[in-house]
Protein backbone atom coordinates (compact mmCIF):
# COMPACT_ATOMS: atom_id res chain seq x y z
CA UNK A 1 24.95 -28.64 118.32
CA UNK A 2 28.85 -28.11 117.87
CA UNK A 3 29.89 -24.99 116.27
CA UNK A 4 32.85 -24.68 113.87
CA UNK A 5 34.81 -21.97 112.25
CA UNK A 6 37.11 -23.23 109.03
CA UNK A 7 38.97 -21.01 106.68
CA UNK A 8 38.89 -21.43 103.28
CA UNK A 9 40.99 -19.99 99.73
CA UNK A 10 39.38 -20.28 96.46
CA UNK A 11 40.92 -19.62 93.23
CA UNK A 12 40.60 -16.34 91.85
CA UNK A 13 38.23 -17.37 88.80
CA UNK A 14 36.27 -19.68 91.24
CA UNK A 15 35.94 -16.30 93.83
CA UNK A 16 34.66 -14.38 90.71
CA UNK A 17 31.85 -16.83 89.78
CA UNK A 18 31.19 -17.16 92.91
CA UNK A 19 30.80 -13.69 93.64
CA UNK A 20 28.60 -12.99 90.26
CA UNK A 21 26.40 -15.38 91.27
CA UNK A 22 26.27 -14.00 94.93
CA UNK A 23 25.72 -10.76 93.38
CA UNK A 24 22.80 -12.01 91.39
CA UNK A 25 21.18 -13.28 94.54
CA UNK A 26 21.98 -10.32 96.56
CA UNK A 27 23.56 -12.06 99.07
CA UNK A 28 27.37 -12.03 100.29
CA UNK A 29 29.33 -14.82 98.66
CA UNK A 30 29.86 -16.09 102.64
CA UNK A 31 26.12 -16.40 103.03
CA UNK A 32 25.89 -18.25 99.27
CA UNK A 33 28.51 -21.02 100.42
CA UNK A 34 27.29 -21.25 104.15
CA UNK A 35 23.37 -21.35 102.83
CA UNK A 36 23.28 -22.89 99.10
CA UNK A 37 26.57 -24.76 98.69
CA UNK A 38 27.46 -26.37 101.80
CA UNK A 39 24.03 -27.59 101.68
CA UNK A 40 23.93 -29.12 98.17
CA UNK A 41 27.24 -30.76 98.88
CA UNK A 42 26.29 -32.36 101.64
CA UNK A 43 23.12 -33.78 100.20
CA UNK A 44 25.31 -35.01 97.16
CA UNK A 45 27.82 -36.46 99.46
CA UNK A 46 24.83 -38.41 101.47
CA UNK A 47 23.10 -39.26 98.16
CA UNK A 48 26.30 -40.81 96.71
CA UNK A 49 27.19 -42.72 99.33
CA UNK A 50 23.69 -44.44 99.03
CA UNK A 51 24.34 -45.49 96.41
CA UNK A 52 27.38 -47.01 96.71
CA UNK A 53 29.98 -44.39 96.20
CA UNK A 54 31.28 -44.07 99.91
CA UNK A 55 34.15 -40.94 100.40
CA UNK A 56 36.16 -41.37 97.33
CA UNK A 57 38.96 -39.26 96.96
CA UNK A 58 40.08 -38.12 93.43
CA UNK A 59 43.28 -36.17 92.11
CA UNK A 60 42.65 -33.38 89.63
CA UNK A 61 45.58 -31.01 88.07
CA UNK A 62 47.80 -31.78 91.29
CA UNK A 63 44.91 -31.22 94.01
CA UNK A 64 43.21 -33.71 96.25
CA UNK A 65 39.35 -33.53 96.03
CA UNK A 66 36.71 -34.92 97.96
């Protein structure tokens, strides 16, 4: 198994939900991305492109999303 470090920078608003959420779990909002998003992602990203979907790439208010 290959390890990886990334970095990432969320939005202030995004960091908030994120946190509230994290808070309502009592968890860290590093172990709520790394065990409950990351996760879900990935099985939407697998489930989409299934069914036809494949990697598309969108643009939203100037950003490139995934």
């Amino acid at each position: 198994m290959v390890k990886s470090k990334f970095m990432q920078s969320l939005d202030s608003h995004v960091y908030l939900e994120l946190s509230h959420l994290a808070n309502e779990k009592g968890v860290s909002v590093q172990e709520l991305i790394r065990a409950r998003i990351i996760p879900d992602w990935i099985r939407t990203k697998i489930a989409r492109s299934r069914r036809g979907f494949g990697d598309s790439v969108t643009r939203r208010q100037g950003r490139i999303w995934a």
